[in-house]
Protein backbone atom coordinates (compact mmCIF):
# COMPACT_ATOMS: atom_id res chain seq x y z
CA UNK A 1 75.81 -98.45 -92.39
CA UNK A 2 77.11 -95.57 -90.22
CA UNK A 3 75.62 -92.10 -91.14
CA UNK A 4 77.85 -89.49 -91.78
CA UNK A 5 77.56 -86.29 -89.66
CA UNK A 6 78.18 -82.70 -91.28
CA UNK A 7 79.21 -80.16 -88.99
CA UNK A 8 77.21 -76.99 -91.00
CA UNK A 9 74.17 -79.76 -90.50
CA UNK A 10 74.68 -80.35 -86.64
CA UNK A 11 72.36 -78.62 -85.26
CA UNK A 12 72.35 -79.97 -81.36
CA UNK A 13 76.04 -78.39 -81.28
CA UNK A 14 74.57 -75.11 -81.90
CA UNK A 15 71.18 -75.41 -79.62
CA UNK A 16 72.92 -73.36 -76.99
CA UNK A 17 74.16 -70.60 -79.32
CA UNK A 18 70.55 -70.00 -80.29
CA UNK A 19 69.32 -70.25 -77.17
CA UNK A 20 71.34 -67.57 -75.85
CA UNK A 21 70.75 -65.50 -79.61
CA UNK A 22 67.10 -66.07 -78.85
CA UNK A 23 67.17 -64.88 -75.15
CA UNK A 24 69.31 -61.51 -76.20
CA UNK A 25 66.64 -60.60 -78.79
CA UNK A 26 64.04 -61.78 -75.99
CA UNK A 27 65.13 -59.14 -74.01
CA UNK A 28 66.15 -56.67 -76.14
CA UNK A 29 62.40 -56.25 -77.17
CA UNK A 30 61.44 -56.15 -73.61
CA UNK A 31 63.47 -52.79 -73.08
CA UNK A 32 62.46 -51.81 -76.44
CA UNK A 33 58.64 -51.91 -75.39
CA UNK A 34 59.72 -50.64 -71.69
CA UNK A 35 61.37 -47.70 -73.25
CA UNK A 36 58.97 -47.18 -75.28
CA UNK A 37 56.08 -47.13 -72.61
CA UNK A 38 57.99 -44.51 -70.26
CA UNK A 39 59.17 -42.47 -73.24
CA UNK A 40 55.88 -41.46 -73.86
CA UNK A 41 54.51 -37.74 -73.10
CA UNK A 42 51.67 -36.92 -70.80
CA UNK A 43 49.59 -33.67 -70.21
CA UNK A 44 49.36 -32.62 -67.41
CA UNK A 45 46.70 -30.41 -65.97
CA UNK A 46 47.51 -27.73 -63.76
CA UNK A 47 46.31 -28.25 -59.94
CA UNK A 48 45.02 -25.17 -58.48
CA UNK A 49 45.46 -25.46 -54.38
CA UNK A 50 42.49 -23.23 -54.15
CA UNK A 51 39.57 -22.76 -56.72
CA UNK A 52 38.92 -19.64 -55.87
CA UNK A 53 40.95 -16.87 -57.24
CA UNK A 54 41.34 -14.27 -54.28
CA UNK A 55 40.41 -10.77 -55.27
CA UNK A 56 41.20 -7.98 -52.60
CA UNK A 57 39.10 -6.02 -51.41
CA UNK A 58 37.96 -2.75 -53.16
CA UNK A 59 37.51 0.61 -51.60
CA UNK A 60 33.67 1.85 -52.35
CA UNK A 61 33.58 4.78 -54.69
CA UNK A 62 32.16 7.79 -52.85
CA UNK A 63 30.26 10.19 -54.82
CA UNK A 64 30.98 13.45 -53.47
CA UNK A 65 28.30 16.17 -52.66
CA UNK A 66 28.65 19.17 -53.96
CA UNK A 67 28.70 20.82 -50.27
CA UNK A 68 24.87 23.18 -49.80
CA UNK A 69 25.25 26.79 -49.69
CA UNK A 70 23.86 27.55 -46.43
CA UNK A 71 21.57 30.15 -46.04
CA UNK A 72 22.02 32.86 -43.51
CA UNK A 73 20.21 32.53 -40.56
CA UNK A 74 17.42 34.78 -40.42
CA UNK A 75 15.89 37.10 -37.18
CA UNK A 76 13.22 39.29 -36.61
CA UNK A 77 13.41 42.07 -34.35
CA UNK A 78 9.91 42.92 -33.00
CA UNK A 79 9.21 46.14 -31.44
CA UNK A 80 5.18 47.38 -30.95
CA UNK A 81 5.02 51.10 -31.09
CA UNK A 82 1.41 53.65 -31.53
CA UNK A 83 0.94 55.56 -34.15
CA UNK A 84 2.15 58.57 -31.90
CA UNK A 85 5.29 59.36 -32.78
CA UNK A 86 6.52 60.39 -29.48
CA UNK A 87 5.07 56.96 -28.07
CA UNK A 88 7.25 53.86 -27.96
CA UNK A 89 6.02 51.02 -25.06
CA UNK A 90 9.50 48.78 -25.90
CA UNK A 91 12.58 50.90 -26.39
CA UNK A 92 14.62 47.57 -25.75
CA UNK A 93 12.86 45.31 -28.41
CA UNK A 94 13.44 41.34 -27.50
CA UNK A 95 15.25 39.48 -30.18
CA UNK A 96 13.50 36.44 -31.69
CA UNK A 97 14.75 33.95 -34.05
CA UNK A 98 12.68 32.41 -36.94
CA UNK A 99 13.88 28.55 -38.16
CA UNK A 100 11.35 28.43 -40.75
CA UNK A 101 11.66 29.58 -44.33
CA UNK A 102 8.17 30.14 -45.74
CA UNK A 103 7.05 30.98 -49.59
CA UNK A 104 6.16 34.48 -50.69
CA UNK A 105 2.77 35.22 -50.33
CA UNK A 106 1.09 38.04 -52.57
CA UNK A 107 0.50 40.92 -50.46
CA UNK A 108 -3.16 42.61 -50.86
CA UNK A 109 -3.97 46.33 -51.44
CA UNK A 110 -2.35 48.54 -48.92
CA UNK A 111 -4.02 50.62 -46.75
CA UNK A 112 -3.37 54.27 -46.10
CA UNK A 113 -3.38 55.71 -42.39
CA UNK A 114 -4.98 58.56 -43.99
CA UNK A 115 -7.76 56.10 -44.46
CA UNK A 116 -8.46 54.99 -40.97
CA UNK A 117 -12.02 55.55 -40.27
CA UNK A 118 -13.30 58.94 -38.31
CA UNK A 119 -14.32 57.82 -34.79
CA UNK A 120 -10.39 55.71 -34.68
CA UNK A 121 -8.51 56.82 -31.51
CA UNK A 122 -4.72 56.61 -31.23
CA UNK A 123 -4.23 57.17 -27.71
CA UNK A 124 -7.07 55.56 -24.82
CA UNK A 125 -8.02 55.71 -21.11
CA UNK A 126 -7.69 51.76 -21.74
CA UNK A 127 -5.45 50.32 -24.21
CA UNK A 128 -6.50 47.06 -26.08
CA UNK A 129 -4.66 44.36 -24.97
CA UNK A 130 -3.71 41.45 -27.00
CA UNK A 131 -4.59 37.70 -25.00
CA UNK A 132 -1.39 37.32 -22.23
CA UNK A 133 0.05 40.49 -23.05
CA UNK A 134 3.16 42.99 -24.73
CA UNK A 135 5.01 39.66 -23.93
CA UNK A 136 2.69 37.55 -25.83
CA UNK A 137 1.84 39.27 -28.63
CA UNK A 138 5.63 39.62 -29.50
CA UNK A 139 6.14 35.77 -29.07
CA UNK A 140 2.85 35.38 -31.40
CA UNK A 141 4.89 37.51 -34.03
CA UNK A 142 7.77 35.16 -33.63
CA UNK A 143 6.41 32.32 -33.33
CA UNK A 144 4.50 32.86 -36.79
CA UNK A 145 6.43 35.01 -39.26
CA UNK A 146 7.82 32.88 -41.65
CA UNK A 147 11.51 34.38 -43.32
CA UNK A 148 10.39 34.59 -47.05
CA UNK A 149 12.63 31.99 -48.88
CA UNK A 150 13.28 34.42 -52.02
CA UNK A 151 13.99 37.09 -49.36
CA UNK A 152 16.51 35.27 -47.94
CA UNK A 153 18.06 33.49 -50.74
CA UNK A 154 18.27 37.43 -52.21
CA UNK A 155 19.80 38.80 -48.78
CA UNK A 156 16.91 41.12 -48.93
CA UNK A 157 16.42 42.59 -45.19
CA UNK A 158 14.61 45.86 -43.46
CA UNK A 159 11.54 46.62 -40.85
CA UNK A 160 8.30 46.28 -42.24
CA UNK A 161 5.92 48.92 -40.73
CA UNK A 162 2.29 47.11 -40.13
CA UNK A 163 -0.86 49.30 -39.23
CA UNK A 164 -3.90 48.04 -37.98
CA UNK A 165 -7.05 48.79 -35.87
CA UNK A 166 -8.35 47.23 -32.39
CA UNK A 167 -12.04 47.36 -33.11
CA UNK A 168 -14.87 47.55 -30.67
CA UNK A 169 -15.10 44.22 -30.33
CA UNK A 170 -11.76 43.86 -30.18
CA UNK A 171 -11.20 41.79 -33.78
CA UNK A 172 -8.06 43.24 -35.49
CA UNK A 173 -9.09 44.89 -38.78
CA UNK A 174 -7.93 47.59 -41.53
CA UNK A 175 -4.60 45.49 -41.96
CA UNK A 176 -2.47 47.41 -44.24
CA UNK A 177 1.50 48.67 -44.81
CA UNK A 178 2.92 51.84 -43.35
CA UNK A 179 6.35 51.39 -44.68
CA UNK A 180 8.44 48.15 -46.07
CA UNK A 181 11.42 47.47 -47.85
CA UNK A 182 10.21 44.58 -50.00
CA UNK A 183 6.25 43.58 -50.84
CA UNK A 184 7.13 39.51 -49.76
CA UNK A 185 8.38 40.58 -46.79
CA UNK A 186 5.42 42.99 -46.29
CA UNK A 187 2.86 40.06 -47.34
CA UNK A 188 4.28 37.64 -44.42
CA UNK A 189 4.00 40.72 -41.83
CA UNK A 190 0.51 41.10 -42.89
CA UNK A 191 -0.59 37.89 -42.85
CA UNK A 192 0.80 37.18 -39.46
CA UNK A 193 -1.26 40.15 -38.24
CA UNK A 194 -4.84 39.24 -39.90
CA UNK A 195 -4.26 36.20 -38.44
CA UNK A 196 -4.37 37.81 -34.80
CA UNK A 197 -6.91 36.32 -31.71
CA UNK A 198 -9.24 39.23 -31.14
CA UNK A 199 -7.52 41.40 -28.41
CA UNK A 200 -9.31 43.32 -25.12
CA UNK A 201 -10.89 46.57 -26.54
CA UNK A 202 -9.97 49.39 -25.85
CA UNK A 203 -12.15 51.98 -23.62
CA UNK A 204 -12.64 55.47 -23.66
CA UNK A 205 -15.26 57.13 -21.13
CA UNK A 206 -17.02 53.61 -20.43
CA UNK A 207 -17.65 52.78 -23.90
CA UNK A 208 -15.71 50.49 -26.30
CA UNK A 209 -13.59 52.44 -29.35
CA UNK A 210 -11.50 51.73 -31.99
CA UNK A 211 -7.60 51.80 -31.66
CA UNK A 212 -4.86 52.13 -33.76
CA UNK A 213 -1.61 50.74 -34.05
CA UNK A 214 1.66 50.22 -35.65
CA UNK A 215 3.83 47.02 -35.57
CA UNK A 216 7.71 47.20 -37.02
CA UNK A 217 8.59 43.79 -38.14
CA UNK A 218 12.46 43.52 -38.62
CA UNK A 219 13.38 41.29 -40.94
CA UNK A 220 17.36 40.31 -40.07
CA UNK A 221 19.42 38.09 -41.72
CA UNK A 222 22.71 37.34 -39.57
């Protein structure tokens, strides 16, 4: 008996047709899943050549000073005189400068020429002589005389008139204040002078007497 074929029921006609159906859907996934793959977003993270982020350089702050108010350079102008009036041993007095400022000092009691003791001489066969000299006893002035600070902060100037005596022995005593301007400046004249070296005493007919003298201490601020 001889089976009858249907045509809707052959499949091996259609074997290539689904073939090729199959191999279209087949690939059509394939580029469905590609796309799908590169479609996809990414983050990216920034890439930074250098890590370090360059900063330029800053110009220091400066503090500025308020500038100091220099204070004027002071002098003193030493001259050594006697208590005669008509007497002066340096008319051309030599011109020192002081570079130290020291602190008032409290100046003691004055002392009144009236109150030099009987037996005090004013003018000598021999003079007392201070250790080197005129020369060296105004350099000793110098040398130690401190410009008073509040003096010269104050512009306070003058000549300070310092008496003393030469004793026997030739120790400087009776320290005292003839004339000043200001008591600091008067204290640092004095203490200069009570802080003498003995000098040479002074002689009068073989025997050693007591001297007097005066001292002008000027006190110059330039």
């Amino acid at each position: 008996m001889k089976v009858k074929k249907y045509k809707h029921a052959d499949l091996e006609r259609k074997r290539s047709v689904f073939f090729q159906v199959g191999l279209i859907i087949a690939l059509g996934a394939s580029l469905a899943a590609f796309e799908w793959g590169s479609s996809s977003k990414s983050i990216e993270l920034p890439v930074f050549d250098d890590p370090y982020t360059e900063v330029e350089d800053m110009a220091p702050l400066v503090k500025m000073e308020e500038p100091k108010k220099e204070l004027p350079k002071p002098k003193m102008l030493i001259d050594l005189i006697l208590v005669d009036d008509k007497t002066v041993i340096l008319e051309d007095p030599i011109v020192f400068e002081s570079e130290d400022l020291g602190e008032p000092v409290v100046i003691p009691d004055m002392i009144e020429e009236d109150e030099v003791t009987m037996g005090t001489f004013h003018r000598v066969e021999k003079m007392p002589v201070f250790p080197g000299g005129e020369s060296a006893l105004l350099k000793y002035i110098a040398a130690n005389v401190r410009y008073p600070t509040i003096c010269a902060e104050a512009g306070v100037t003058g000549k300070v008139y310092i008496s003393f005596v030469v004793d026997e022995t030739g120790k400087v005593v009776e320290v005292g204040v003839a004339r000043s301007p200001d008591a600091n400046l008067s204290a640092e004249a004095m203490r200069v002078v009570n802080a003498m070296p003995n000098w040479t005493p002074g002689r009068q007919r073989d025997k050693n007497v007591r001297v007097a003298f005066t001292i002008p201490v000027n006190f110059v601020l330039e």
